[in-house]
N, C-alpha and C. Protein backbone atom coordinates (compact mmCIF):
# COMPACT_ATOMS: atom_id res chain seq x y z
N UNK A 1 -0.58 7.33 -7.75
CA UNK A 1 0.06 6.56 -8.80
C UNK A 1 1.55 6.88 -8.90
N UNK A 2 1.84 7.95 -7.88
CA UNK A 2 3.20 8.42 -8.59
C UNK A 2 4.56 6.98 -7.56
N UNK A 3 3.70 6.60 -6.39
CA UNK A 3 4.30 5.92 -5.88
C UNK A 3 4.28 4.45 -7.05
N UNK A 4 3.39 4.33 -7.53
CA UNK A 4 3.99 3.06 -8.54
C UNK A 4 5.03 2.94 -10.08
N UNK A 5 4.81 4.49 -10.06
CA UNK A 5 5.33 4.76 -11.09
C UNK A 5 6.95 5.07 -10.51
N UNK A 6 7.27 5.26 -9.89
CA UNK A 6 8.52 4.91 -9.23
C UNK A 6 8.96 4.33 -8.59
N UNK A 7 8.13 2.62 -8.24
CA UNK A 7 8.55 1.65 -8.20
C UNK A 7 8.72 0.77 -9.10
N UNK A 8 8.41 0.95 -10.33
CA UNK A 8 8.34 0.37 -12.02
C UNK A 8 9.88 0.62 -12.18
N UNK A 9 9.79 1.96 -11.98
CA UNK A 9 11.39 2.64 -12.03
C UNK A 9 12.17 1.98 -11.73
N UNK A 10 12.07 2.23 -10.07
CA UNK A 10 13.41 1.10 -9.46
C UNK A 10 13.22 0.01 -9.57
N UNK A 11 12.93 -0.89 -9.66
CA UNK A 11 12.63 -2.03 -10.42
C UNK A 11 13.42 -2.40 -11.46
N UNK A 12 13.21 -1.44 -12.96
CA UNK A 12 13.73 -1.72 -13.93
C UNK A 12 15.26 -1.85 -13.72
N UNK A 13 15.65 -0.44 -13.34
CA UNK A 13 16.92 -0.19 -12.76
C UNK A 13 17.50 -1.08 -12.06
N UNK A 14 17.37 -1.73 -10.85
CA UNK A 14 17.94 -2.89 -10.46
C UNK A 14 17.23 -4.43 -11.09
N UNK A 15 16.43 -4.44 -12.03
CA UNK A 15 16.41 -5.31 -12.57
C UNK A 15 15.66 -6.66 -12.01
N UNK A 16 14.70 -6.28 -11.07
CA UNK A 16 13.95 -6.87 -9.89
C UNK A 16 12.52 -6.84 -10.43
N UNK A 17 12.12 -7.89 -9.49
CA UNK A 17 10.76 -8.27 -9.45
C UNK A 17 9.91 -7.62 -8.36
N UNK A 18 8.72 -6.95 -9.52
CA UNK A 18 7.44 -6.19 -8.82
C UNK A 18 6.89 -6.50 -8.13
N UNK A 19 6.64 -6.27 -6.53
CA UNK A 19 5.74 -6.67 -5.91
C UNK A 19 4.57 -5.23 -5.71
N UNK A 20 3.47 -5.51 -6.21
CA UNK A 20 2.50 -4.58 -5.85
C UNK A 20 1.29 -4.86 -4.71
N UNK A 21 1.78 -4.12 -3.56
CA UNK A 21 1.15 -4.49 -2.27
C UNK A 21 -0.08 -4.14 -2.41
N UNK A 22 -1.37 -4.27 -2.07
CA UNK A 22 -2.87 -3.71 -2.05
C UNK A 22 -2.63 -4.02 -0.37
N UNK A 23 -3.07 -3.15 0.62
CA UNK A 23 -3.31 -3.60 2.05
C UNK A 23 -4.81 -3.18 2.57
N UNK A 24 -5.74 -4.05 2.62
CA UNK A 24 -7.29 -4.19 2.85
C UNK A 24 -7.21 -3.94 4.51
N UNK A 25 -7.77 -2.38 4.63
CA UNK A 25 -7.83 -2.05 6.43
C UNK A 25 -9.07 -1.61 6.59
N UNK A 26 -9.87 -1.97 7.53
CA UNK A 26 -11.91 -1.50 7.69
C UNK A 26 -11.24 -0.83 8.14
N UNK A 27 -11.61 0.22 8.45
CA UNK A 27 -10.84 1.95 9.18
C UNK A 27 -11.83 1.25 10.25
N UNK A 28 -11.68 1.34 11.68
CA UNK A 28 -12.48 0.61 13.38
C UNK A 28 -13.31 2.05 13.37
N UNK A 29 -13.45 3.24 12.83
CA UNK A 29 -14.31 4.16 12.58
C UNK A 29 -15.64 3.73 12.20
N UNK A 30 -15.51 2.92 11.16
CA UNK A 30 -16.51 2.35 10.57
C UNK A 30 -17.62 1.12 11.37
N UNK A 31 -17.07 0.34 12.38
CA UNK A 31 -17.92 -0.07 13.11
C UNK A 31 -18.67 0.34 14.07
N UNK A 32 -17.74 1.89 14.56
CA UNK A 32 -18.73 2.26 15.17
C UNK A 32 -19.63 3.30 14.85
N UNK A 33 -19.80 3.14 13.59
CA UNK A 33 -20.89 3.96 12.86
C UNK A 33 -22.27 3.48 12.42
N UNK A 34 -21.70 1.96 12.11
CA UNK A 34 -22.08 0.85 11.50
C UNK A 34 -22.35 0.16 12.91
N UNK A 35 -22.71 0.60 14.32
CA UNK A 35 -22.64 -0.36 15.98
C UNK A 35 -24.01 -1.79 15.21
N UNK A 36 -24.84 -0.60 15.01
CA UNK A 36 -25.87 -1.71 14.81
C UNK A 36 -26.83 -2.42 13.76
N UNK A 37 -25.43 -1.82 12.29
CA UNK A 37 -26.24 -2.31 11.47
C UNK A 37 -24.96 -3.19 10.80
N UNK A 38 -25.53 -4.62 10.49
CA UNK A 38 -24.81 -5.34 10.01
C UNK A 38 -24.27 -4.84 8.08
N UNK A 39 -23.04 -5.32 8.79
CA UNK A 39 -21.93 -4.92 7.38
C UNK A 39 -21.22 -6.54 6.52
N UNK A 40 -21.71 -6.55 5.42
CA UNK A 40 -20.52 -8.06 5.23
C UNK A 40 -19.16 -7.11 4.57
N UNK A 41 -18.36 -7.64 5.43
CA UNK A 41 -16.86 -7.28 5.59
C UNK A 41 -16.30 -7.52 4.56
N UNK A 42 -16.31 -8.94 4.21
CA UNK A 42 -16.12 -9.60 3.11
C UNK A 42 -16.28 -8.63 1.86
N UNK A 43 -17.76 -9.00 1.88
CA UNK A 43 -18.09 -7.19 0.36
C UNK A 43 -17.31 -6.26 -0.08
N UNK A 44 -17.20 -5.51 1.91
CA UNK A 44 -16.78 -4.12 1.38
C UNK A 44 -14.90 -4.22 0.69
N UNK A 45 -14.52 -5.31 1.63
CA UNK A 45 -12.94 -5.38 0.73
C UNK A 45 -12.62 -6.02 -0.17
N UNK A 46 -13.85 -6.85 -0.78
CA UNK A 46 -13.90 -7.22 -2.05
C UNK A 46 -13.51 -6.28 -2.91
N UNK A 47 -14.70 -4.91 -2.94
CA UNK A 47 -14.82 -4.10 -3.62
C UNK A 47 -13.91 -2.99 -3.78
N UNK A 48 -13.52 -3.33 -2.31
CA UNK A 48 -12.35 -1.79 -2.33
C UNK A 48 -11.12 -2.46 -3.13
N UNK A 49 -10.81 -3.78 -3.16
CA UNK A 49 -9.66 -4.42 -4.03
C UNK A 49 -9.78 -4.08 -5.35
N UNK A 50 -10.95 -4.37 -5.86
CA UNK A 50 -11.27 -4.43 -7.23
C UNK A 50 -10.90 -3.26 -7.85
N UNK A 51 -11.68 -2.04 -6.81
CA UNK A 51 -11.54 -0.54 -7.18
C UNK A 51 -10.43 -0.16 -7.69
N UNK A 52 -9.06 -0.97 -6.28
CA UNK A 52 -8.01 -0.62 -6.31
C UNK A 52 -7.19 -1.10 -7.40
N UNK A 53 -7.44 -2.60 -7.93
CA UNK A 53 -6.89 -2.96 -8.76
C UNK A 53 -7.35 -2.58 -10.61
N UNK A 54 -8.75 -2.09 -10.55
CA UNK A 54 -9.20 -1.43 -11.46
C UNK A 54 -8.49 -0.45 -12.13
N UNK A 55 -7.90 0.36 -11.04
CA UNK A 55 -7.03 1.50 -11.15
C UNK A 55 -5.62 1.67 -11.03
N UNK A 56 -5.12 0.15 -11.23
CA UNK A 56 -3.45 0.05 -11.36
C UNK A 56 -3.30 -0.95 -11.96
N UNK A 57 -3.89 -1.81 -12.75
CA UNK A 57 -3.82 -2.53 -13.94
C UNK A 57 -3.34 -1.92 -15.17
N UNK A 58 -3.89 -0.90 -15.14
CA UNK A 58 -3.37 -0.17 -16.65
C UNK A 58 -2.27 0.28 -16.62
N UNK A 59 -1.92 0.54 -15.68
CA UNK A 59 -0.37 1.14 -15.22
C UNK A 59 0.58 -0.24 -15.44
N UNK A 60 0.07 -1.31 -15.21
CA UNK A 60 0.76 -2.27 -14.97
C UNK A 60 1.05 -2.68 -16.78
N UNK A 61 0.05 -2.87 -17.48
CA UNK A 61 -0.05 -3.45 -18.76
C UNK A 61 1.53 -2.96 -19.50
N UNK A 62 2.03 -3.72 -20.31
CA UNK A 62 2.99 -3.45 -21.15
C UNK A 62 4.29 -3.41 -20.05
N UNK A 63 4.29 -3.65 -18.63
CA UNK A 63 5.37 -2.98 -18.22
C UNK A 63 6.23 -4.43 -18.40
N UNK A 64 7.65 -4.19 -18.36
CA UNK A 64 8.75 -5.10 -18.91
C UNK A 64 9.53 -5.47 -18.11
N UNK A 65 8.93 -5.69 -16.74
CA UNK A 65 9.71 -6.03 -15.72
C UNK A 65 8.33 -7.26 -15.00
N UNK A 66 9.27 -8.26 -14.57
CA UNK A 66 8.19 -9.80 -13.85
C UNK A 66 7.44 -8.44 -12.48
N UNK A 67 6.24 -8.87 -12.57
CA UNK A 67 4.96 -8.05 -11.42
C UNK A 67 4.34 -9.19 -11.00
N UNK A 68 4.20 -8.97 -9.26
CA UNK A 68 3.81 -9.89 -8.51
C UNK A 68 2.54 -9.35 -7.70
N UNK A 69 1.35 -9.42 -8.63
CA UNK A 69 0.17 -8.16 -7.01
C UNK A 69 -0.17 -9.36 -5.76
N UNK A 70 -0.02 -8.57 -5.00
CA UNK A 70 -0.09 -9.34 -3.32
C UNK A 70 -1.65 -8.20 -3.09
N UNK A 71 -2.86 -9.20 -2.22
CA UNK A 71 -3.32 -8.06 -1.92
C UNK A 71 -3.70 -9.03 0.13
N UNK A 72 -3.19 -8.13 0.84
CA UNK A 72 -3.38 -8.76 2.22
C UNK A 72 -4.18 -8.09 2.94
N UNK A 73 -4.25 -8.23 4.38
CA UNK A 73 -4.87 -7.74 5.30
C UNK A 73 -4.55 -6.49 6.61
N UNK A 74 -5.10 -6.30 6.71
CA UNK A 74 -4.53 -5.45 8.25
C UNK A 74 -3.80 -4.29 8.40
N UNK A 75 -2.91 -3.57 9.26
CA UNK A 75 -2.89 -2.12 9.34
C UNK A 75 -1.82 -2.23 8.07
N UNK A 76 -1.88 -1.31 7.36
CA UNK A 76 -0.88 -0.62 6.23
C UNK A 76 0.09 -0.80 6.39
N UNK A 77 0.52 -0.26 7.14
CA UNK A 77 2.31 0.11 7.91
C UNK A 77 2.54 -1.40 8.18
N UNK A 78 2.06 -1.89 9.06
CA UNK A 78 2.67 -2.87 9.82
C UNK A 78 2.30 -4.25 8.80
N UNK A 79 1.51 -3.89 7.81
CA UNK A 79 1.56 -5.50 7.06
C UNK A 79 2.45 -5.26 5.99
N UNK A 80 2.58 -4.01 5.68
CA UNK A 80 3.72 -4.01 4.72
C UNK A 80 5.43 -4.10 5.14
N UNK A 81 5.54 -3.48 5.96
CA UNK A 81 6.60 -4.32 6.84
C UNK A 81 7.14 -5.62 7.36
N UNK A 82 6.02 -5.91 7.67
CA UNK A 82 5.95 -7.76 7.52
C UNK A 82 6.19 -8.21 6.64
N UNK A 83 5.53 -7.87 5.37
CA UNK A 83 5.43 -8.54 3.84
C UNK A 83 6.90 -8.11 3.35
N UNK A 84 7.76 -7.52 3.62
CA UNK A 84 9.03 -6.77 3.35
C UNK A 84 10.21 -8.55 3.97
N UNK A 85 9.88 -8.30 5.52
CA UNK A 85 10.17 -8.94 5.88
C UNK A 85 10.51 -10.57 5.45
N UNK A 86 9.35 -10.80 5.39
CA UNK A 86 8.88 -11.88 4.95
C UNK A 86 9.45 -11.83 3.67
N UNK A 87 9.30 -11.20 2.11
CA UNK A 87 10.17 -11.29 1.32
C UNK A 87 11.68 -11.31 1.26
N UNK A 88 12.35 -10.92 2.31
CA UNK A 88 13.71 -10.24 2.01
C UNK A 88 13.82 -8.99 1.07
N UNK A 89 13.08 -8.18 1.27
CA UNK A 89 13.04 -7.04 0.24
C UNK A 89 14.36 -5.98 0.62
N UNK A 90 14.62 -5.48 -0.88
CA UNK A 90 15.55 -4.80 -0.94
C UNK A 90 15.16 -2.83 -0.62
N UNK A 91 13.64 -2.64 -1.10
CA UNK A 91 13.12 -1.58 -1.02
C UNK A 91 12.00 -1.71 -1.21
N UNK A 92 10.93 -0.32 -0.20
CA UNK A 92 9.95 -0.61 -0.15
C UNK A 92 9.66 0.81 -0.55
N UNK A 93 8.72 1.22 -1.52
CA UNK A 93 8.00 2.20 -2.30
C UNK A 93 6.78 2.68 -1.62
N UNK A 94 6.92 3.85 -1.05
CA UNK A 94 5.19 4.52 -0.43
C UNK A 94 4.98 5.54 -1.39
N UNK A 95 3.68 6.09 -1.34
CA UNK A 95 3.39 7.24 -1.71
C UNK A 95 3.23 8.25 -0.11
N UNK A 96 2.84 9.22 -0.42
CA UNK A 96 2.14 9.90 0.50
C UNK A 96 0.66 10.95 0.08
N UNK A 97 0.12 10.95 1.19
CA UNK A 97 -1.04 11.80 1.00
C UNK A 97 -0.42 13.19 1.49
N UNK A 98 0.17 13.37 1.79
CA UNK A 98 -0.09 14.77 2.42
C UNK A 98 -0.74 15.18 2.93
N UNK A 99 -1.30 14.89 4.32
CA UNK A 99 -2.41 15.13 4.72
C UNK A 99 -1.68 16.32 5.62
N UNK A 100 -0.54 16.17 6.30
CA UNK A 100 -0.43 17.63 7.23
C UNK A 100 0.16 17.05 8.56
N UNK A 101 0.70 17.65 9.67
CA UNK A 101 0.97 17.16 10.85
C UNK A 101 -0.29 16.94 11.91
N UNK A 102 -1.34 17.75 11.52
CA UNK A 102 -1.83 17.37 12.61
C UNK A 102 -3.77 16.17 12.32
N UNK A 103 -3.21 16.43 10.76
CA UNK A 103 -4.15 15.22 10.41
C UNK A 103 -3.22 13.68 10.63
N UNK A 104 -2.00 13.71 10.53
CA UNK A 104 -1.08 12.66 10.33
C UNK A 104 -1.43 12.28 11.95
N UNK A 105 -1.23 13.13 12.94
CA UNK A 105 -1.19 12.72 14.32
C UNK A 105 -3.09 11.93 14.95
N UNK A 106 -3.82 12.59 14.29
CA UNK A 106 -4.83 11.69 14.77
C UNK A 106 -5.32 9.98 13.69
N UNK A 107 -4.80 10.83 12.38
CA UNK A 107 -5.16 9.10 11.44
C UNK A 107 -4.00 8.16 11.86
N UNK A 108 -2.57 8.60 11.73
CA UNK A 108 -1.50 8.26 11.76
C UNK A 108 -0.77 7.89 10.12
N UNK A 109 0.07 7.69 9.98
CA UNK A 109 0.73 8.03 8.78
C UNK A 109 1.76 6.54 8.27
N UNK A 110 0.91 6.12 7.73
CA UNK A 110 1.59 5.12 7.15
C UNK A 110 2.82 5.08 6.57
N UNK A 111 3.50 6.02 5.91
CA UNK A 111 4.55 6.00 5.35
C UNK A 111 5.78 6.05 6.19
N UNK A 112 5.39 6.92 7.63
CA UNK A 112 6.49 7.40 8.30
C UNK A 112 6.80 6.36 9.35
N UNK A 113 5.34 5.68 9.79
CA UNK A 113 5.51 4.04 10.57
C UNK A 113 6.47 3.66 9.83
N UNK A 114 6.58 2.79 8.38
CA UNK A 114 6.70 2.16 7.36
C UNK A 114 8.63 2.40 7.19
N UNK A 115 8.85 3.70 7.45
CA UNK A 115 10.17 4.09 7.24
C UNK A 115 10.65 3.85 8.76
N UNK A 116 9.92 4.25 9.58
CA UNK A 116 10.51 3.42 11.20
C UNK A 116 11.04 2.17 10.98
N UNK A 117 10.01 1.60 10.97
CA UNK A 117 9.97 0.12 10.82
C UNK A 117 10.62 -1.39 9.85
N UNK A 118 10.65 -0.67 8.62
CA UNK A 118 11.11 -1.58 7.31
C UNK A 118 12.37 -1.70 7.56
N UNK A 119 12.79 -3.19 7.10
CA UNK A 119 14.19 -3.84 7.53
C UNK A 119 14.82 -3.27 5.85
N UNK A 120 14.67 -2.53 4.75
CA UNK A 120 15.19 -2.49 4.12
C UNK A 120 14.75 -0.47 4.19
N UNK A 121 15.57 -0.22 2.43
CA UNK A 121 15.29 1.14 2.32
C UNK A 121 14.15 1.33 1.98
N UNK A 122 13.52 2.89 2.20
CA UNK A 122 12.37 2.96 1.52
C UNK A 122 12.36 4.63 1.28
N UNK A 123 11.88 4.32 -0.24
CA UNK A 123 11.04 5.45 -0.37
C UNK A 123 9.92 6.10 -0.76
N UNK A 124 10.14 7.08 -0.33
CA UNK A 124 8.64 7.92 -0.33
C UNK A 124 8.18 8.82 -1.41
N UNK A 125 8.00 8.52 -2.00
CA UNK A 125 7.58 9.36 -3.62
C UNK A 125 6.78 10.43 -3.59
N UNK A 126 7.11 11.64 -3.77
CA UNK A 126 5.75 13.00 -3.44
C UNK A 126 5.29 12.98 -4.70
N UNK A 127 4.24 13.51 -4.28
CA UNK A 127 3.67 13.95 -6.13
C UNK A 127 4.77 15.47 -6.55
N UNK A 128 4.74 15.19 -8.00
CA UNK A 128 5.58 16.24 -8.47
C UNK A 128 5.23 17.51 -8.53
């Protein structure tokens, strides 16, 4: 949350409109766990949206700046980059997990793609 809570921030501060990204990814782990038992896809990112939006609605309520939730598809990094793109965005807001260097090297690390990649600034919000 701390990454939204300091995009509320900058936001206010430059006086801009919220875009709150949700990015829906089946981890390809999961099919092959799942080889031979059927999954509706559909379902599971139904649910994982809902979850997600369950849990940043309230954050959102009362806030005093125009909020736009986008929720799309496909790898993290690279659809939020696109969606950057595609907006003309001025800055793009990650959090991080902290997972470590050598968990980052086999999941891969969305934030640090994300800062490769994004045609604008971005930052990366740690927890405090």
């Amino acid at each position: 949350m701390i990454a939204l809570e300091r995009a509320i921030e900058e936001a206010r501060l430059r006086r801009a409109e919220l875009h709150v990204v949700h990015v829906s990814d089946l981890a390809v782990g999961l099919f092959y766990v799942a080889d031979s038992i059927p999954i509706d896809t559909a379902a599971v990112v139904k649910a994982q949206r809902e979850g997600v939006w369950e849990t940043i609605n309230p954050a959102l309520e009362g806030v005093d700046i125009p909020v736009v939730k986008v929720d799309i598809d496909g790898y993290p990094a690279d659809s939020l980059v696109e969606y950057c793109e595609g907006k003309d965005a001025d800055l793009l807001v990650l959090g991080t997990r902290g997972r470590g260097k050598l968990a980052s090297t086999f999941l891969g690390s969305t934030s640090l793609r994300s800062l490769e990649r994004a045609p604008c600034d971005v930052l990366i919000a740690k927890p405090r």
